[in-house]
Protein backbone atom coordinates (compact mmCIF):
# COMPACT_ATOMS: atom_id res chain seq x y z
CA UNK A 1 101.00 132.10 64.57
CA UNK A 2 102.21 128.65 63.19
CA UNK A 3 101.46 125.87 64.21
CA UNK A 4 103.83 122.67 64.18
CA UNK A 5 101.63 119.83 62.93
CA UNK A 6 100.94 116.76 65.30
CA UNK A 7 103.19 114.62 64.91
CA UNK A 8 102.51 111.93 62.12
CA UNK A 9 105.28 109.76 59.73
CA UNK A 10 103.36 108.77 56.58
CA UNK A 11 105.36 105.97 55.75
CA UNK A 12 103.83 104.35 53.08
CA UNK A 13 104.28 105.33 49.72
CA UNK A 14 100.77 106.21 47.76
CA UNK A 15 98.82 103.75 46.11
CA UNK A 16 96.46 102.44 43.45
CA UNK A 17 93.28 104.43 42.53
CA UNK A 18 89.70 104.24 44.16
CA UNK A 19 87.10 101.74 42.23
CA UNK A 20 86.25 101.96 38.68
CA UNK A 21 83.68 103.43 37.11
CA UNK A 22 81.38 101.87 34.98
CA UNK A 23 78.81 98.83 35.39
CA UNK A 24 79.36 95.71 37.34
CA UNK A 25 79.31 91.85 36.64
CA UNK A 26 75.53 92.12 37.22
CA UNK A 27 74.41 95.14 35.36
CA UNK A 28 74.80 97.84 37.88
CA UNK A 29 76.42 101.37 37.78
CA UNK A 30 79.27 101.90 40.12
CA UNK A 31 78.86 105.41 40.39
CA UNK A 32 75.14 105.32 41.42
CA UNK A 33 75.42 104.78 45.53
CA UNK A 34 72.55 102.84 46.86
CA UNK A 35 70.22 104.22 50.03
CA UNK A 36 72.31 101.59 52.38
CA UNK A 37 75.78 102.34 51.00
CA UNK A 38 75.53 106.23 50.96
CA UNK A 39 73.59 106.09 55.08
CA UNK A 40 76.76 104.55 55.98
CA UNK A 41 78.74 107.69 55.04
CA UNK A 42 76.11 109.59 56.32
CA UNK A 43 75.99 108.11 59.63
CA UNK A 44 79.72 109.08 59.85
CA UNK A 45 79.16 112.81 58.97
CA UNK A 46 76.04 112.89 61.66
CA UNK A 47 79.05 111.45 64.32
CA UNK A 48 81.29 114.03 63.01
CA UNK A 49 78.51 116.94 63.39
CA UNK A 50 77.85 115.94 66.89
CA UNK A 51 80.96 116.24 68.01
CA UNK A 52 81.88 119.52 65.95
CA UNK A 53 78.19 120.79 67.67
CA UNK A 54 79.14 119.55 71.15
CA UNK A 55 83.01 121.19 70.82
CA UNK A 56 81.01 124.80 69.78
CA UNK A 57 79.04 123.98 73.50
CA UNK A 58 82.02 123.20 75.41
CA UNK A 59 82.22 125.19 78.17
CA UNK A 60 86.05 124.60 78.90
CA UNK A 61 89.14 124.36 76.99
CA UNK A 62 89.87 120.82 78.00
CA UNK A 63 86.38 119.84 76.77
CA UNK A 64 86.69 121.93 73.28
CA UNK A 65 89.94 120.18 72.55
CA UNK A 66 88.44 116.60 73.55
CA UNK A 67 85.46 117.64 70.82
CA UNK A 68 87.43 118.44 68.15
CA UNK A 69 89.83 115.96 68.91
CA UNK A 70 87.04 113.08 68.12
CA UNK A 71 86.00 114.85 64.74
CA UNK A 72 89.30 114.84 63.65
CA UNK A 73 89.89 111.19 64.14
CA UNK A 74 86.71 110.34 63.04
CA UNK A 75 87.52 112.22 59.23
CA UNK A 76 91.50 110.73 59.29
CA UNK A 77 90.83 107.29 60.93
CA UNK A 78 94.02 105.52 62.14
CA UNK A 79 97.53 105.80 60.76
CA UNK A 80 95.76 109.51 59.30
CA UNK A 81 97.42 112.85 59.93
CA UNK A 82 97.46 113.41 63.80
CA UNK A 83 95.42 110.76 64.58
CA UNK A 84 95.30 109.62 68.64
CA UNK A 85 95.65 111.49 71.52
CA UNK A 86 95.57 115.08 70.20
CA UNK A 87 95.14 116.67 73.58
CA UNK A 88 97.17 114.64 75.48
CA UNK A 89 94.25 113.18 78.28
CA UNK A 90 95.30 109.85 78.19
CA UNK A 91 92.45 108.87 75.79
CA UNK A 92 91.97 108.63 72.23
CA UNK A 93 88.69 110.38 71.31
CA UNK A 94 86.58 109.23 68.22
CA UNK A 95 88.41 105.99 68.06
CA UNK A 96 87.51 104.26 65.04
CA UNK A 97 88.47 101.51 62.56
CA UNK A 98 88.38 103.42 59.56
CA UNK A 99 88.29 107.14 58.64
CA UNK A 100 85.92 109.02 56.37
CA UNK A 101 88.83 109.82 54.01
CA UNK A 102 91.27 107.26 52.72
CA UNK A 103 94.71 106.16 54.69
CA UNK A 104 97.51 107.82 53.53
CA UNK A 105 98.69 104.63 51.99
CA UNK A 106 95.16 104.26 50.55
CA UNK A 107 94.21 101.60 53.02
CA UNK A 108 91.60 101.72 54.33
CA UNK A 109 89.91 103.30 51.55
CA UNK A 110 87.97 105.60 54.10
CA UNK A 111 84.16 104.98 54.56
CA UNK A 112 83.11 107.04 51.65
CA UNK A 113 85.04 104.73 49.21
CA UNK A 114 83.87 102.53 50.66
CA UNK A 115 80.32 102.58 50.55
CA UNK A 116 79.61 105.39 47.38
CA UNK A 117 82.58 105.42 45.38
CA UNK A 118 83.80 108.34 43.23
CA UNK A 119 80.50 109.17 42.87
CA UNK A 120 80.09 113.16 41.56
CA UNK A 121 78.02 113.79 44.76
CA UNK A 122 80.81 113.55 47.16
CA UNK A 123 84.09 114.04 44.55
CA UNK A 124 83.79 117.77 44.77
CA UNK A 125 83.34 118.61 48.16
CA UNK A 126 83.77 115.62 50.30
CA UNK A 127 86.38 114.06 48.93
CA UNK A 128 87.70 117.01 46.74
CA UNK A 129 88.93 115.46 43.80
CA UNK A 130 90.73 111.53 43.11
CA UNK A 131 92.94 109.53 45.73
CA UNK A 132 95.12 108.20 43.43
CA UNK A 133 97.97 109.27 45.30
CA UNK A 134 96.54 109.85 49.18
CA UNK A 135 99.83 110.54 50.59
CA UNK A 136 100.03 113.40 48.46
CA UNK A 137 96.41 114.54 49.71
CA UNK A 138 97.33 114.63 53.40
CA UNK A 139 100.24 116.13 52.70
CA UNK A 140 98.01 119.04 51.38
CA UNK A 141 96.57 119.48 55.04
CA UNK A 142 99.65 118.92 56.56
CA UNK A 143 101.30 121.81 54.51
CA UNK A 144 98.38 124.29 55.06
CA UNK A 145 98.17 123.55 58.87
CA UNK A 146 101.71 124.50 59.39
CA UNK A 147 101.51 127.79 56.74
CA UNK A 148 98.39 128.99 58.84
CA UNK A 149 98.32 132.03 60.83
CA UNK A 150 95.45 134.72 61.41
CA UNK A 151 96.35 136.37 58.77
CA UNK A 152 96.86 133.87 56.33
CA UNK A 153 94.32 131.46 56.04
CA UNK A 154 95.36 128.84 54.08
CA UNK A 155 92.06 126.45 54.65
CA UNK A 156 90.27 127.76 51.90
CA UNK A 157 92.77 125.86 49.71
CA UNK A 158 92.10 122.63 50.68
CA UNK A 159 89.61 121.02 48.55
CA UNK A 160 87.90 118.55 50.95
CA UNK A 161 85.77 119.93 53.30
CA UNK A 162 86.21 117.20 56.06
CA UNK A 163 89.75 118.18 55.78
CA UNK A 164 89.30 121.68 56.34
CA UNK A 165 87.42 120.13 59.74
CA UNK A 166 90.75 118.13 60.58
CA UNK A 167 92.32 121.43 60.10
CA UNK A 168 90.67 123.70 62.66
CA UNK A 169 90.55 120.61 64.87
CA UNK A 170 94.43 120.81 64.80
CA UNK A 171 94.58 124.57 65.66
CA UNK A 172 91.77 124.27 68.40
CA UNK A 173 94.65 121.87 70.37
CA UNK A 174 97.32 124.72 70.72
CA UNK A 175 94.66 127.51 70.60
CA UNK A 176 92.56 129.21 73.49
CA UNK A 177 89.58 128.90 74.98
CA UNK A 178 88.21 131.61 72.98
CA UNK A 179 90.00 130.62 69.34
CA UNK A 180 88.60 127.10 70.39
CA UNK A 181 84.94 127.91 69.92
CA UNK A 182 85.33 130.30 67.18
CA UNK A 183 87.37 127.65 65.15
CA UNK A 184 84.18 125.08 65.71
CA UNK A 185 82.41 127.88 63.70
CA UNK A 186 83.98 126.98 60.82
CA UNK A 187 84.27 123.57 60.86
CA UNK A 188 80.40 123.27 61.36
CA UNK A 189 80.21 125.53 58.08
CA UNK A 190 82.55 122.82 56.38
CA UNK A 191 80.22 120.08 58.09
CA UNK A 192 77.11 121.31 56.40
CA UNK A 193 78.62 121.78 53.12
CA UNK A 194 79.71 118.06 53.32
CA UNK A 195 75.96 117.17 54.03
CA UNK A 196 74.46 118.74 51.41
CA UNK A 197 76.97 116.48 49.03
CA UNK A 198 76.31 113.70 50.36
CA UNK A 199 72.46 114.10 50.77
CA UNK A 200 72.82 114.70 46.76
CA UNK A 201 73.46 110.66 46.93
């Protein structure tokens, strides 16, 4: 089965890279996250696991798509791919000001860049490499969401983990009851893996 992505134009074109590495005015190392910076993020995965745990308890469609609908938009953030009314109830669940992941512009720079930085405990799995060029990045997602079908999952490919949430978020919208819960199965294996990252912080 394919699925046509939500509907999203990413009309900016991609822009400058994350912060530097390397010390500060005052001494400090960029890449080393301090306790407040890195429980920010943190705080945003623990929002993202509650939902993701409350869609895998939903005992209706309507309330599985609502669930994964907020984790999605709390990973993408506005102006992200499908961000809004996924469901189409009227409301816009996980409404926030800023995603966990960059913009696709780059701006915001997502609340891990935000608060740790290209730090190595959230580059591999978190973030999955540099945002130099984040329209390029969602454009990953957006390309494996629309190649997916049950027989070719195309997930695995994507090398953020909180993507790979946005992803079975999308097909939980157009799926059934059934498909919905299974698909929260994976994204809670996706949200664990990001924990462990960013508890390496």
């Amino acid at each position: 089965m394919r699925v046509l992505v939500l509907s999203l134009v990413l009309v900016a074109a991609a822009c400058g890279s994350s912060a530097e590495n390397g010390p500060d005015p005052d001494g400090a190392d960029t890449n080393t996250a301090s306790a407040a910076s890195a429980a920010e993020a943190t705080e945003r995965l623990e929002q993202i696991a509650t939902e993701v745990d409350a869609w895998a308890a939903s005992s209706t469609l309507d309330e599985a798509r609502a669930h994964a609908e907020a984790a999605a938009n709390l990973v993408v953030g506005p102006g992200g791919l499908g961000y809004g009314d996924r469901d189409g109830d009227g409301e816009t669940a996980g409404d926030v000001p800023e995603g966990l992941l960059p913009g696709p512009d780059g701006a915001p720079a997502g609340v891990v860049l935000d608060t740790i930085g290209p730090a190595e405990c959230v580059n591999r799995d978190v973030l999955g490499g540099d945002w130099d060029d984040p329209f390029a990045r969602w454009a990953l997602l957006a390309e494996a969401i629309d190649g997916w079908a049950p027989d070719n999952n195309t997930y695995p490919s994507l090398p953020s983990h909180p993507m790979r949430i946005v992803g079975w978020a999308t097909l939980t919208q157009s799926g059934t009851f059934e498909e919905a819960i299974e698909y929260s199965g994976h994204a809670d294996l996706h949200v664990d893996v990001s924990r462990d990252a960013l508890a390496e912080c």
